[in-house]
PDB file of N, CA and C in Angstrom:
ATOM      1  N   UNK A   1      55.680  64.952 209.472  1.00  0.00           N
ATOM      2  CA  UNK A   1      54.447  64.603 210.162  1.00  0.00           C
ATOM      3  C   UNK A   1      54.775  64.148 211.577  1.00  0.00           C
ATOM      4  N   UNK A   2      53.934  64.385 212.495  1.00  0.00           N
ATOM      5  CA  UNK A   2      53.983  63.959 213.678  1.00  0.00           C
ATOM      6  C   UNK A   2      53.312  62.595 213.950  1.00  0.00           C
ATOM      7  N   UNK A   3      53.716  61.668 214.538  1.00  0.00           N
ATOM      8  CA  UNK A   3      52.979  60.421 214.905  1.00  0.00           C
ATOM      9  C   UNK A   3      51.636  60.542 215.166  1.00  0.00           C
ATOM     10  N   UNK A   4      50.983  61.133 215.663  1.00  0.00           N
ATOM     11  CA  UNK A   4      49.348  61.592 215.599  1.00  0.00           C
ATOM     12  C   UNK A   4      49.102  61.796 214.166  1.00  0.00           C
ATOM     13  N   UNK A   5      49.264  62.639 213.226  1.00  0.00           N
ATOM     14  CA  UNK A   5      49.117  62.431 212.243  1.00  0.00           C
ATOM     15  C   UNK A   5      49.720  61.596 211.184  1.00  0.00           C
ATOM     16  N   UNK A   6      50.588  60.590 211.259  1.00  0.00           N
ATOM     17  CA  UNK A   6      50.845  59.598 210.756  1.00  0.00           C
ATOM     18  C   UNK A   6      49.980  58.167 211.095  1.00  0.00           C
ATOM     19  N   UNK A   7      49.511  58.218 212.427  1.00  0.00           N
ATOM     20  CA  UNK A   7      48.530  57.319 212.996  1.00  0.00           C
ATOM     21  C   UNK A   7      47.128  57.443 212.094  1.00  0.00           C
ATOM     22  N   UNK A   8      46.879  58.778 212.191  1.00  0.00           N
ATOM     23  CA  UNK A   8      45.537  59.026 211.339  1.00  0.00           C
ATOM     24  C   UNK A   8      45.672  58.934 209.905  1.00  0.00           C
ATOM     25  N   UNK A   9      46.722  59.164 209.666  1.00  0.00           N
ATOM     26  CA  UNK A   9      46.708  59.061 208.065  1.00  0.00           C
ATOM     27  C   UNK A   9      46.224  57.405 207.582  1.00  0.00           C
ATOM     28  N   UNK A  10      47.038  56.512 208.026  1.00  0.00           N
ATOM     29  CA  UNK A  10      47.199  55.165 208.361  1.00  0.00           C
ATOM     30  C   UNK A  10      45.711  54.347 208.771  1.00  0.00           C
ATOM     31  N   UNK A  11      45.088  55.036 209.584  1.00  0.00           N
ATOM     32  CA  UNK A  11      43.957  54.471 210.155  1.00  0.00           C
ATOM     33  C   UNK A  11      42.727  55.026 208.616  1.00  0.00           C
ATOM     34  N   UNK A  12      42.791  55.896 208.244  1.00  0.00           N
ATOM     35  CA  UNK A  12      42.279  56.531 206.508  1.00  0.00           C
ATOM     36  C   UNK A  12      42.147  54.944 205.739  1.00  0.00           C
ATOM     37  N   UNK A  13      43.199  54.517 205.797  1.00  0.00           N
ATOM     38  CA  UNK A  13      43.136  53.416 204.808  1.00  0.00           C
ATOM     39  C   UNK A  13      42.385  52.482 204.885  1.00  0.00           C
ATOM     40  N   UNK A  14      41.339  51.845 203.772  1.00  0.00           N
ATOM     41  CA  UNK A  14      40.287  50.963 204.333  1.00  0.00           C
ATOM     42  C   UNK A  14      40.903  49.434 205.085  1.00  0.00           C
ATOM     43  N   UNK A  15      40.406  49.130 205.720  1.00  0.00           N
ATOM     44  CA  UNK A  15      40.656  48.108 206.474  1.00  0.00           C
ATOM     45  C   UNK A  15      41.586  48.255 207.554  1.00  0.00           C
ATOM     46  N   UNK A  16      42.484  48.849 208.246  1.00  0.00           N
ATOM     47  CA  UNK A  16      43.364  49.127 208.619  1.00  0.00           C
ATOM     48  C   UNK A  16      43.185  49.175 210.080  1.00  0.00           C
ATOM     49  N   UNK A  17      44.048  48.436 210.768  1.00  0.00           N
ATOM     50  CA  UNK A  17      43.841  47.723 212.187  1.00  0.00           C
ATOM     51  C   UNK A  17      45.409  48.669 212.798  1.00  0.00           C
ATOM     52  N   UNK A  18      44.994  49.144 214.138  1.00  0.00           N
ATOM     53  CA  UNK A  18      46.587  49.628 215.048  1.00  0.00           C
ATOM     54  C   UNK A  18      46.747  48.008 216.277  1.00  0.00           C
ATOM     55  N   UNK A  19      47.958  48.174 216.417  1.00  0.00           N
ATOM     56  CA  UNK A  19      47.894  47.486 217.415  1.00  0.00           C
ATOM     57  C   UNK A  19      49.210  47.897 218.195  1.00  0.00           C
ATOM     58  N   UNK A  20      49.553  47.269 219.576  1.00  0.00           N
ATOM     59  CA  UNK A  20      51.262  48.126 220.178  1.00  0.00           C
ATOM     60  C   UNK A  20      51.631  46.132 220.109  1.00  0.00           C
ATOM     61  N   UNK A  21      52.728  46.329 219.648  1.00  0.00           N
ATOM     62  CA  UNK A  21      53.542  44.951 219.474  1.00  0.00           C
ATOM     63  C   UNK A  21      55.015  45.471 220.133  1.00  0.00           C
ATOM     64  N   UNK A  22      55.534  43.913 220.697  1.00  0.00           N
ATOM     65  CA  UNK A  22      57.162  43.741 220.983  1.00  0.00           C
ATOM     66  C   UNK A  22      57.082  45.138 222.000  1.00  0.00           C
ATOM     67  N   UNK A  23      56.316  45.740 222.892  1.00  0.00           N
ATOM     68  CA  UNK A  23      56.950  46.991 224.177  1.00  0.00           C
ATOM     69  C   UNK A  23      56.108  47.813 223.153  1.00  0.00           C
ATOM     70  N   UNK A  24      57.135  48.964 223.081  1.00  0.00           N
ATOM     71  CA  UNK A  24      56.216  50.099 222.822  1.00  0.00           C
ATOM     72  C   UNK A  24      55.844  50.109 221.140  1.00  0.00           C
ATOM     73  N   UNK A  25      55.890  49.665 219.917  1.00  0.00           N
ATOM     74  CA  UNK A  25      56.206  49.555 218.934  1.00  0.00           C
ATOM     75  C   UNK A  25      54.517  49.783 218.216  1.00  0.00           C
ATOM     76  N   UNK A  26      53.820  50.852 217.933  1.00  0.00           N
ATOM     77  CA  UNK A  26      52.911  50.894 217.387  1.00  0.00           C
ATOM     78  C   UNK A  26      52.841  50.488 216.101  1.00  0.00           C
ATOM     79  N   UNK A  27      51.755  49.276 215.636  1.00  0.00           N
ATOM     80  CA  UNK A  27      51.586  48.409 214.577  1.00  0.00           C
ATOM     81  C   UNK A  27      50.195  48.842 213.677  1.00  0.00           C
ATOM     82  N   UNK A  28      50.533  49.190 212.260  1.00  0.00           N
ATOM     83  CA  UNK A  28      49.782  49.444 211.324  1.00  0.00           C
ATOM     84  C   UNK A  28      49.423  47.700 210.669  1.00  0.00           C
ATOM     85  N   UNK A  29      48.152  47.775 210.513  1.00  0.00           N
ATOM     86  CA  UNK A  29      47.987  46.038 209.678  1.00  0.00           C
ATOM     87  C   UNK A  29      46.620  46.188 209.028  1.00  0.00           C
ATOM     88  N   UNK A  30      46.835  45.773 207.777  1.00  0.00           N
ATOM     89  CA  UNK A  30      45.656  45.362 206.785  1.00  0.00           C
ATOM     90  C   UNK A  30      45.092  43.644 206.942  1.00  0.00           C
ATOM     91  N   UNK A  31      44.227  43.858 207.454  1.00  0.00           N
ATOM     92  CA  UNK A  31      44.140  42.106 207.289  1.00  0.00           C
ATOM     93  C   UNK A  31      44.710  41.261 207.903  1.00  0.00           C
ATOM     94  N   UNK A  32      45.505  41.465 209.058  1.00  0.00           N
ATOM     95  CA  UNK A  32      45.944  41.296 210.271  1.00  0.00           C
ATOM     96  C   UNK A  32      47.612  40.870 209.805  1.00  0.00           C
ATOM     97  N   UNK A  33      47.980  41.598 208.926  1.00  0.00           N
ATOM     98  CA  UNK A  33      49.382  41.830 208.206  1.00  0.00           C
ATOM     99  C   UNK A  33      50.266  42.805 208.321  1.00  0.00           C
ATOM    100  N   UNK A  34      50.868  43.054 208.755  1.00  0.00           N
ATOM    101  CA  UNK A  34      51.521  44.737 209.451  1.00  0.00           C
ATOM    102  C   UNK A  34      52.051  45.428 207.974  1.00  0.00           C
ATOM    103  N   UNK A  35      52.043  46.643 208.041  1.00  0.00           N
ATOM    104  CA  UNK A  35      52.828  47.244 207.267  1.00  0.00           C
ATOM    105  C   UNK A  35      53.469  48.411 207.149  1.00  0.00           C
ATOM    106  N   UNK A  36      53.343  48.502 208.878  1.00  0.00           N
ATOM    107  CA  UNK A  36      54.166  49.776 208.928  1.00  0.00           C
ATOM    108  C   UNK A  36      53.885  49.712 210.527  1.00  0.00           C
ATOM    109  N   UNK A  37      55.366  50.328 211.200  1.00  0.00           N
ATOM    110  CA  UNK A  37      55.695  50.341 212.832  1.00  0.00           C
ATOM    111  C   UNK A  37      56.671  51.254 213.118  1.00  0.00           C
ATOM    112  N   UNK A  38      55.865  51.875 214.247  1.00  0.00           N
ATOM    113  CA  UNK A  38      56.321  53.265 214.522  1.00  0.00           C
ATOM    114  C   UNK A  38      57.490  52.861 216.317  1.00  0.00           C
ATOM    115  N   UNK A  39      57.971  52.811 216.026  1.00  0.00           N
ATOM    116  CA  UNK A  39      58.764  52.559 217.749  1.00  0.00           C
ATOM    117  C   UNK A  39      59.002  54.034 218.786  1.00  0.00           C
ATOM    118  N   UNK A  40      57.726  53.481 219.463  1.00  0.00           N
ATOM    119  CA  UNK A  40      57.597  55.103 220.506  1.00  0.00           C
ATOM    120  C   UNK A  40      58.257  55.184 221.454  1.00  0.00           C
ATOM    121  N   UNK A  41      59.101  53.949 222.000  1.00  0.00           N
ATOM    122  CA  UNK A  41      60.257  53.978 222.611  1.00  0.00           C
ATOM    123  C   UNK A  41      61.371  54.552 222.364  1.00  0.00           C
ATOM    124  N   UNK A  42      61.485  55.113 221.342  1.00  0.00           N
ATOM    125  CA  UNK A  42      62.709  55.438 220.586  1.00  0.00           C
ATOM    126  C   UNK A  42      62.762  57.152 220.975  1.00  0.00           C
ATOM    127  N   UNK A  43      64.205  57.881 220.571  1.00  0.00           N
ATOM    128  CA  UNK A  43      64.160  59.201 221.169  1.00  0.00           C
ATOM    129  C   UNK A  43      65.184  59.502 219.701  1.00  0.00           C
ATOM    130  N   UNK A  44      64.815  60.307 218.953  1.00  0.00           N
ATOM    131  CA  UNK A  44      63.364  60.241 217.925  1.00  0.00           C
ATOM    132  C   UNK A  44      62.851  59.619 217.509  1.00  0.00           C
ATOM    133  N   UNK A  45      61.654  59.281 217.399  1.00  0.00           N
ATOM    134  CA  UNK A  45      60.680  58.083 217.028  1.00  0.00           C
ATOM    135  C   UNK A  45      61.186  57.688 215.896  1.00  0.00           C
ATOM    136  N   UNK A  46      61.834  56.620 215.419  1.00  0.00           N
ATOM    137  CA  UNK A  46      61.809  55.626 214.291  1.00  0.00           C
ATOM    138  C   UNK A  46      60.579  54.669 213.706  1.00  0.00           C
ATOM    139  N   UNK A  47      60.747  54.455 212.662  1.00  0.00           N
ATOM    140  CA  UNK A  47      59.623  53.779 211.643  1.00  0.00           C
ATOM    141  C   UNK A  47      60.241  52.573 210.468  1.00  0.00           C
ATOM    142  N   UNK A  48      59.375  51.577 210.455  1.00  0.00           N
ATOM    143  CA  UNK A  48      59.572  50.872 209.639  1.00  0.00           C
ATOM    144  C   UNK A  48      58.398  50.451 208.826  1.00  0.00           C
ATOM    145  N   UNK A  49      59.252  50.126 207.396  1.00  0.00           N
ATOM    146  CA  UNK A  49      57.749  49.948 206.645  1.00  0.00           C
ATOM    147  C   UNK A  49      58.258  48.884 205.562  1.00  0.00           C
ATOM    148  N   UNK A  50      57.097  48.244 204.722  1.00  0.00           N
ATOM    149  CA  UNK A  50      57.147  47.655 203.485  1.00  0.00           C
ATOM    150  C   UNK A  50      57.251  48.369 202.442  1.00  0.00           C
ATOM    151  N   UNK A  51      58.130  48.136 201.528  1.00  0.00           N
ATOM    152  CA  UNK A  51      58.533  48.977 200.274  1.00  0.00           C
ATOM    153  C   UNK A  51      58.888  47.876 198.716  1.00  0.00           C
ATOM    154  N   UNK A  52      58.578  48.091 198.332  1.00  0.00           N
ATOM    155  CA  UNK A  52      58.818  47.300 197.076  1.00  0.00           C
ATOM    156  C   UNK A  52      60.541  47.187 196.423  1.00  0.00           C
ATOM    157  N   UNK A  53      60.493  46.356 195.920  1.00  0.00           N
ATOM    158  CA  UNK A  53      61.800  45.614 195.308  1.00  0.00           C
ATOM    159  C   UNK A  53      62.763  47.031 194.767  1.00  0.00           C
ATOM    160  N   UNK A  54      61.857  47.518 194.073  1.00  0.00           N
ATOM    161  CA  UNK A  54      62.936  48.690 193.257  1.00  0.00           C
ATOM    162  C   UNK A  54      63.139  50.156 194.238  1.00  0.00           C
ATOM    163  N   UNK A  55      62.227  50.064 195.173  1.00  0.00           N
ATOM    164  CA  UNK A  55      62.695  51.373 196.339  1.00  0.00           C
ATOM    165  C   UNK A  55      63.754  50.901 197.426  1.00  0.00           C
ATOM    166  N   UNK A  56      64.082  49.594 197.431  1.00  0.00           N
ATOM    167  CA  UNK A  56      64.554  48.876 199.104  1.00  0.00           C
ATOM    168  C   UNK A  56      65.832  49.463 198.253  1.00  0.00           C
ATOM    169  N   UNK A  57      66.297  49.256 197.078  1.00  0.00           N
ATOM    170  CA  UNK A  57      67.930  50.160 197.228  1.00  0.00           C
ATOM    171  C   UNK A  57      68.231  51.576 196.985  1.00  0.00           C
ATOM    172  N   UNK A  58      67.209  52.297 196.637  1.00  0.00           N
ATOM    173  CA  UNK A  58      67.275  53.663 196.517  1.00  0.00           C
ATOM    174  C   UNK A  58      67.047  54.189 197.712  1.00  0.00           C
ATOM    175  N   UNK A  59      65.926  53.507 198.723  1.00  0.00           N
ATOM    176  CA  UNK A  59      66.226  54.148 200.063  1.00  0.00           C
ATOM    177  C   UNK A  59      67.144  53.350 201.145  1.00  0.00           C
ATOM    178  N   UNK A  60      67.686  52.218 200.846  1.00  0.00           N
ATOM    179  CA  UNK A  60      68.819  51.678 201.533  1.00  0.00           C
ATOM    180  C   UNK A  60      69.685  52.867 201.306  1.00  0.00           C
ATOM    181  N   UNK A  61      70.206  53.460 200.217  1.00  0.00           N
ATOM    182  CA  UNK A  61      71.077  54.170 200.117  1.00  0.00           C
ATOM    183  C   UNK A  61      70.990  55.789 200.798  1.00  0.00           C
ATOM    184  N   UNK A  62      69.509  55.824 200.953  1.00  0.00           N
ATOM    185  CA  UNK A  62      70.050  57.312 201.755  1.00  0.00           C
ATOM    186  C   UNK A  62      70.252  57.983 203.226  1.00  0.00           C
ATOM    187  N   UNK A  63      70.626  58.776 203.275  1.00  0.00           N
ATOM    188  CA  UNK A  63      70.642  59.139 204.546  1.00  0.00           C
ATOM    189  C   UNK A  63      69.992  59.063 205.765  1.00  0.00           C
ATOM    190  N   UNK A  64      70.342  58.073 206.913  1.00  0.00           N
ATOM    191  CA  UNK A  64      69.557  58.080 207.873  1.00  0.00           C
ATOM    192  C   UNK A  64      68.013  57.184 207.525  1.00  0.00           C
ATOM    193  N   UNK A  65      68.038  56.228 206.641  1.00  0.00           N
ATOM    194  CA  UNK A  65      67.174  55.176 206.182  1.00  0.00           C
ATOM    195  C   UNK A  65      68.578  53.894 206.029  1.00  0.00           C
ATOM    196  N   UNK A  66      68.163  52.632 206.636  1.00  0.00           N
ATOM    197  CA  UNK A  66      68.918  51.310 206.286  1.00  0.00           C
ATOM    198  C   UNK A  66      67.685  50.294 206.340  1.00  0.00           C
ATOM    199  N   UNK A  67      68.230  49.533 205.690  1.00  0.00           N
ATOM    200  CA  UNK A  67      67.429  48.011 205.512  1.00  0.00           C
ATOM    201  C   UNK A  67      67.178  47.816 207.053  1.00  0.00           C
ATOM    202  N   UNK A  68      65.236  47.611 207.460  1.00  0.00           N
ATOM    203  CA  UNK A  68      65.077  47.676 208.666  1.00  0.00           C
ATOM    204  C   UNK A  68      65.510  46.229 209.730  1.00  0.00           C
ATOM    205  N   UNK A  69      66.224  46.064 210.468  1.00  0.00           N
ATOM    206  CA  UNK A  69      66.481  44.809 211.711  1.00  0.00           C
ATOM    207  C   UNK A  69      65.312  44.151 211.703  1.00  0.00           C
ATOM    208  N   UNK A  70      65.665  42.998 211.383  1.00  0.00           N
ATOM    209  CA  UNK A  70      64.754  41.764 211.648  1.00  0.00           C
ATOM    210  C   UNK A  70      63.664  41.744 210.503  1.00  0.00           C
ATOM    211  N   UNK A  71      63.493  42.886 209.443  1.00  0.00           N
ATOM    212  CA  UNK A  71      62.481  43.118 208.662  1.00  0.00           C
ATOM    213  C   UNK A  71      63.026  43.180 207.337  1.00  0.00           C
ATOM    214  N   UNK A  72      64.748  43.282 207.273  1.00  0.00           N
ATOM    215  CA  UNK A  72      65.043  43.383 205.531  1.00  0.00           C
ATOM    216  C   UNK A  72      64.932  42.679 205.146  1.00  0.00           C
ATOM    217  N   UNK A  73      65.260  40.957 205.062  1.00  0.00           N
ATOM    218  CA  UNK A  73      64.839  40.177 203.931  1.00  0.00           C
ATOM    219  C   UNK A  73      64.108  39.900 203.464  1.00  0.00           C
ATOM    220  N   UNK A  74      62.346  41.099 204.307  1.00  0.00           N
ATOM    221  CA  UNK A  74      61.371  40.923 203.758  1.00  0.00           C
ATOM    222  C   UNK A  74      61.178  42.145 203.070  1.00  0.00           C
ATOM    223  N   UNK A  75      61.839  42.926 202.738  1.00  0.00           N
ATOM    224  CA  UNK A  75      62.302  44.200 201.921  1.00  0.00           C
ATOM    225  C   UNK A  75      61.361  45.435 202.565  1.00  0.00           C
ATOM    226  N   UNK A  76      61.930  45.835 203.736  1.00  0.00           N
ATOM    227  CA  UNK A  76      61.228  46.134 204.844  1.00  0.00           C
ATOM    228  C   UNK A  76      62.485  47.394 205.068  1.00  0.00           C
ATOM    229  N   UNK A  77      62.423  49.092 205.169  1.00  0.00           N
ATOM    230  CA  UNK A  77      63.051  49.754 205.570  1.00  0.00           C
ATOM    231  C   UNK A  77      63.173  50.695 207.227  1.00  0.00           C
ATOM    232  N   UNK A  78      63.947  50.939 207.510  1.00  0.00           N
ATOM    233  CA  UNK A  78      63.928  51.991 208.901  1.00  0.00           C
ATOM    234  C   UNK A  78      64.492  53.227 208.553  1.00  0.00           C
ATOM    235  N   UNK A  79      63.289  54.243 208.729  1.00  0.00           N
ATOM    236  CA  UNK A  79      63.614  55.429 208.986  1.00  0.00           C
ATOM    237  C   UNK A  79      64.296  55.815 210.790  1.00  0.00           C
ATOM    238  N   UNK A  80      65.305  56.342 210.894  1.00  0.00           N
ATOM    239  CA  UNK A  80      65.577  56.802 212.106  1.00  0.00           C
ATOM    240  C   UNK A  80      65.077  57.372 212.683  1.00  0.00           C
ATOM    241  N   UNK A  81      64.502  58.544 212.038  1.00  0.00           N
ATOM    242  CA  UNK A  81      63.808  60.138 212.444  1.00  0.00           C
ATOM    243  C   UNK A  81      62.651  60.257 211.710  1.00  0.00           C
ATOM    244  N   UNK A  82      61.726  60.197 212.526  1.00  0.00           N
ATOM    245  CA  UNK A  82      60.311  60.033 211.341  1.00  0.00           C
ATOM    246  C   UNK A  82      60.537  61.565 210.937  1.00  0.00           C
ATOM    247  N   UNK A  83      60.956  62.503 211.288  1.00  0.00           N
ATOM    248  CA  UNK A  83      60.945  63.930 211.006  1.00  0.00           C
ATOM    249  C   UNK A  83      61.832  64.313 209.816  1.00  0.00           C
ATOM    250  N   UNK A  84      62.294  63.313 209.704  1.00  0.00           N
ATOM    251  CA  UNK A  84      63.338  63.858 207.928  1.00  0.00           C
ATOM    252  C   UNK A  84      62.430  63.584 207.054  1.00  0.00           C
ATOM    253  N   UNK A  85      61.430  62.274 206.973  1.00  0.00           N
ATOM    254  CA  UNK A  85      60.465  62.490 205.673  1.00  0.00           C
ATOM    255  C   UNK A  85      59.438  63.595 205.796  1.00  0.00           C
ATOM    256  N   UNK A  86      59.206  64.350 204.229  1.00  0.00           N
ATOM    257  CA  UNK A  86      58.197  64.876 204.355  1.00  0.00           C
ATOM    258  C   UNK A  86      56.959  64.197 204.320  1.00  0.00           C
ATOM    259  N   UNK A  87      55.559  65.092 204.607  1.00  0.00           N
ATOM    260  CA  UNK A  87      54.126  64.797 204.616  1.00  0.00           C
ATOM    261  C   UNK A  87      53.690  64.121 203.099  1.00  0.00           C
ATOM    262  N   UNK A  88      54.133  64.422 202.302  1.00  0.00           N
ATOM    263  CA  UNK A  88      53.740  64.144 200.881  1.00  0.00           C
ATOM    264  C   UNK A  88      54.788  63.071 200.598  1.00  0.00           C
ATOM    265  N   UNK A  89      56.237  62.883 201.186  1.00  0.00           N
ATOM    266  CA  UNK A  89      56.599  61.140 201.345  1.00  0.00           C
ATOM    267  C   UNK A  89      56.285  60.620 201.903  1.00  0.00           C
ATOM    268  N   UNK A  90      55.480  60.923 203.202  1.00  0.00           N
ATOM    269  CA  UNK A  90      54.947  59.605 204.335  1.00  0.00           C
ATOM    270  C   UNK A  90      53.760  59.403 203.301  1.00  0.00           C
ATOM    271  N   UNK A  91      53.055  59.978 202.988  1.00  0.00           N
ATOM    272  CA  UNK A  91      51.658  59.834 202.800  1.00  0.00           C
ATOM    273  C   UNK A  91      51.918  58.644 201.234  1.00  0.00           C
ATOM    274  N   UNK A  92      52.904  58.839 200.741  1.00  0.00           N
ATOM    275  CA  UNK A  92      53.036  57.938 199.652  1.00  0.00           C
ATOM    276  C   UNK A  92      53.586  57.138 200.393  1.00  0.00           C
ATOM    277  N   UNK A  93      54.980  56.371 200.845  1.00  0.00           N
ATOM    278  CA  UNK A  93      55.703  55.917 201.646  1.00  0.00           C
ATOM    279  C   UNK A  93      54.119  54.383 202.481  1.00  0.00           C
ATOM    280  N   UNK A  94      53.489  55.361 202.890  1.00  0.00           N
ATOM    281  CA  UNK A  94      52.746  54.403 203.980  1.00  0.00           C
ATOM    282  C   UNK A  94      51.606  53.932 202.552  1.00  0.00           C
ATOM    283  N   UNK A  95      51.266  54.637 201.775  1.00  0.00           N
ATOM    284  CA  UNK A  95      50.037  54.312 201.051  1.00  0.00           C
ATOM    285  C   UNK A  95      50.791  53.002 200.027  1.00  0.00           C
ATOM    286  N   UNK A  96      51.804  52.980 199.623  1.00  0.00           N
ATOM    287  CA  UNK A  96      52.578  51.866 199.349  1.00  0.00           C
ATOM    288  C   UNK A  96      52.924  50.479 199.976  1.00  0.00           C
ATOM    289  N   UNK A  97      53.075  50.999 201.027  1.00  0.00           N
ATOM    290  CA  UNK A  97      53.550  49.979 201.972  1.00  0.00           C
ATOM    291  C   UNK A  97      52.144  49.196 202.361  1.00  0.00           C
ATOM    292  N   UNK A  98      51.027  49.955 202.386  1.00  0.00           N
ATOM    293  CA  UNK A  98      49.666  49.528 202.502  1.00  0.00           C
ATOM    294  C   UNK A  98      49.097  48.476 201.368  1.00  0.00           C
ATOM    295  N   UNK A  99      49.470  48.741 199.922  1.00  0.00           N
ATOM    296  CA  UNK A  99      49.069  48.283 199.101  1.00  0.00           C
ATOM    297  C   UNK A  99      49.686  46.797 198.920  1.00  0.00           C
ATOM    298  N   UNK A 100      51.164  47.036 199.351  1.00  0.00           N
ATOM    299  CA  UNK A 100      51.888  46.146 199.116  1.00  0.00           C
ATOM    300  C   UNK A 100      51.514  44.719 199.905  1.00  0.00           C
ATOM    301  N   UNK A 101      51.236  44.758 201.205  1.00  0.00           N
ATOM    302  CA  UNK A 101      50.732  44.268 202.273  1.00  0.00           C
ATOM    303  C   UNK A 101      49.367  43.530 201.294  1.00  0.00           C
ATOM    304  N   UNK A 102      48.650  44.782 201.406  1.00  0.00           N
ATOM    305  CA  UNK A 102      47.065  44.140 201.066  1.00  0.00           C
ATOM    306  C   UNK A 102      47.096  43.236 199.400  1.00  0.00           C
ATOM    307  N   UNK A 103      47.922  43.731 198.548  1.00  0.00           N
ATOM    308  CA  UNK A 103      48.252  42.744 197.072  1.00  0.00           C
ATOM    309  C   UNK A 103      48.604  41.004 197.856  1.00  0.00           C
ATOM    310  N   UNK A 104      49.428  40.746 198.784  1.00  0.00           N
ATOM    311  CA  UNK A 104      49.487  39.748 199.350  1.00  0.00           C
ATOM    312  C   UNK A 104      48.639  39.154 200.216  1.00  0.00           C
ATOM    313  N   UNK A 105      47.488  39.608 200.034  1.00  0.00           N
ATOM    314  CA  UNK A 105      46.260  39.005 200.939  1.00  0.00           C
ATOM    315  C   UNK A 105      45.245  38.110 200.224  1.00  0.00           C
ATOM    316  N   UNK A 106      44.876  37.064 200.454  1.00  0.00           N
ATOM    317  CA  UNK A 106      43.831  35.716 199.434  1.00  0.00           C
ATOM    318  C   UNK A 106      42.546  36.678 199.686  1.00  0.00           C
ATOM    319  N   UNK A 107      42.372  36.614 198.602  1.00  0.00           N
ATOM    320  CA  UNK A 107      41.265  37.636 197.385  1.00  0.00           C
ATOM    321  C   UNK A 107      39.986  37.849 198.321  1.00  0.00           C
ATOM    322  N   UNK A 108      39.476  36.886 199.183  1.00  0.00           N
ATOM    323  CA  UNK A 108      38.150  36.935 199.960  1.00  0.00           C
ATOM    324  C   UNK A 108      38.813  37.967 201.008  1.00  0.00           C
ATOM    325  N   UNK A 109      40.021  37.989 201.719  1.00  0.00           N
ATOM    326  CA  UNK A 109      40.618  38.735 202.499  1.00  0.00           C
ATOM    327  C   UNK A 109      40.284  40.273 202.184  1.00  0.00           C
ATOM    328  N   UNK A 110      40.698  40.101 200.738  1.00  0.00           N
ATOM    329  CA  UNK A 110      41.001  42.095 200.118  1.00  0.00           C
ATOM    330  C   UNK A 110      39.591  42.152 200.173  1.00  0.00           C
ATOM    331  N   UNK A 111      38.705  41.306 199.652  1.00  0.00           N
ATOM    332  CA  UNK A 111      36.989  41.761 199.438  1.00  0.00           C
ATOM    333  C   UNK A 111      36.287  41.829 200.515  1.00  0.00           C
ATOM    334  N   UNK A 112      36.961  41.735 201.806  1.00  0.00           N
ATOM    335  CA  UNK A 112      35.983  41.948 202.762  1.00  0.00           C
ATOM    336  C   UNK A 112      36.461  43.333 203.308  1.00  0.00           C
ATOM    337  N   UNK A 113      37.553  43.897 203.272  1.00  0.00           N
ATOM    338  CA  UNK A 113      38.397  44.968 203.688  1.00  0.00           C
ATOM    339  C   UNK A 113      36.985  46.240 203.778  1.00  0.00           C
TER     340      UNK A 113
END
């Protein structure tokens, strides 16, 4: 997927706020909670996202994905090349990372979404 269509996919999700954080770093947020950042500064665009407990070591381990800077101990990954995942892993990938985010939001939060 291309960042235009990773933007739109992202913006699909109910509640779902963009914002540009830290320079160029486009920010996905549910509820004013990020859960996914695209760094357009980068030459190929890199991405980071929220992933759950049992994916942070299956995709720590692969290629060209590491535990993301400043974001792993919140079990938070970086893709290097948004262009190695496919459309049908971003689209899960971000719809996860979305949920995960919004499960941690106080209940009046998720019900107003």
């Amino acid at each position: 997927m291309e960042i235009d269509q990773l933007r739109e996919y992202c913006l699909s999700m109910t509640g779902t706020t963009e914002g540009m954080k830290w320079g160029e770093n486009l920010t996905f947020m549910v509820g004013g909670k990020i859960f996914a950042v695209f760094s357009l500064d980068t030459t190929p665009i890199n991405a980071s996202f929220q992933v759950s407990d049992e994916d942070f070591e299956t995709m720590s381990e692969r290629e060209r994905m590491k535990p993301a800077p400043y974001f792993a101990k919140n079990i938070w990954i970086c893709v290097e090349n948004i262009g190695i995942v496919s459309d049908n892993e971003w689209k899960e990938i971000l719809t996860n990372a979305y949920e995960i985010i919004k499960a941690k939001l106080p209940e009046k939060v998720r019900e107003n979404l």
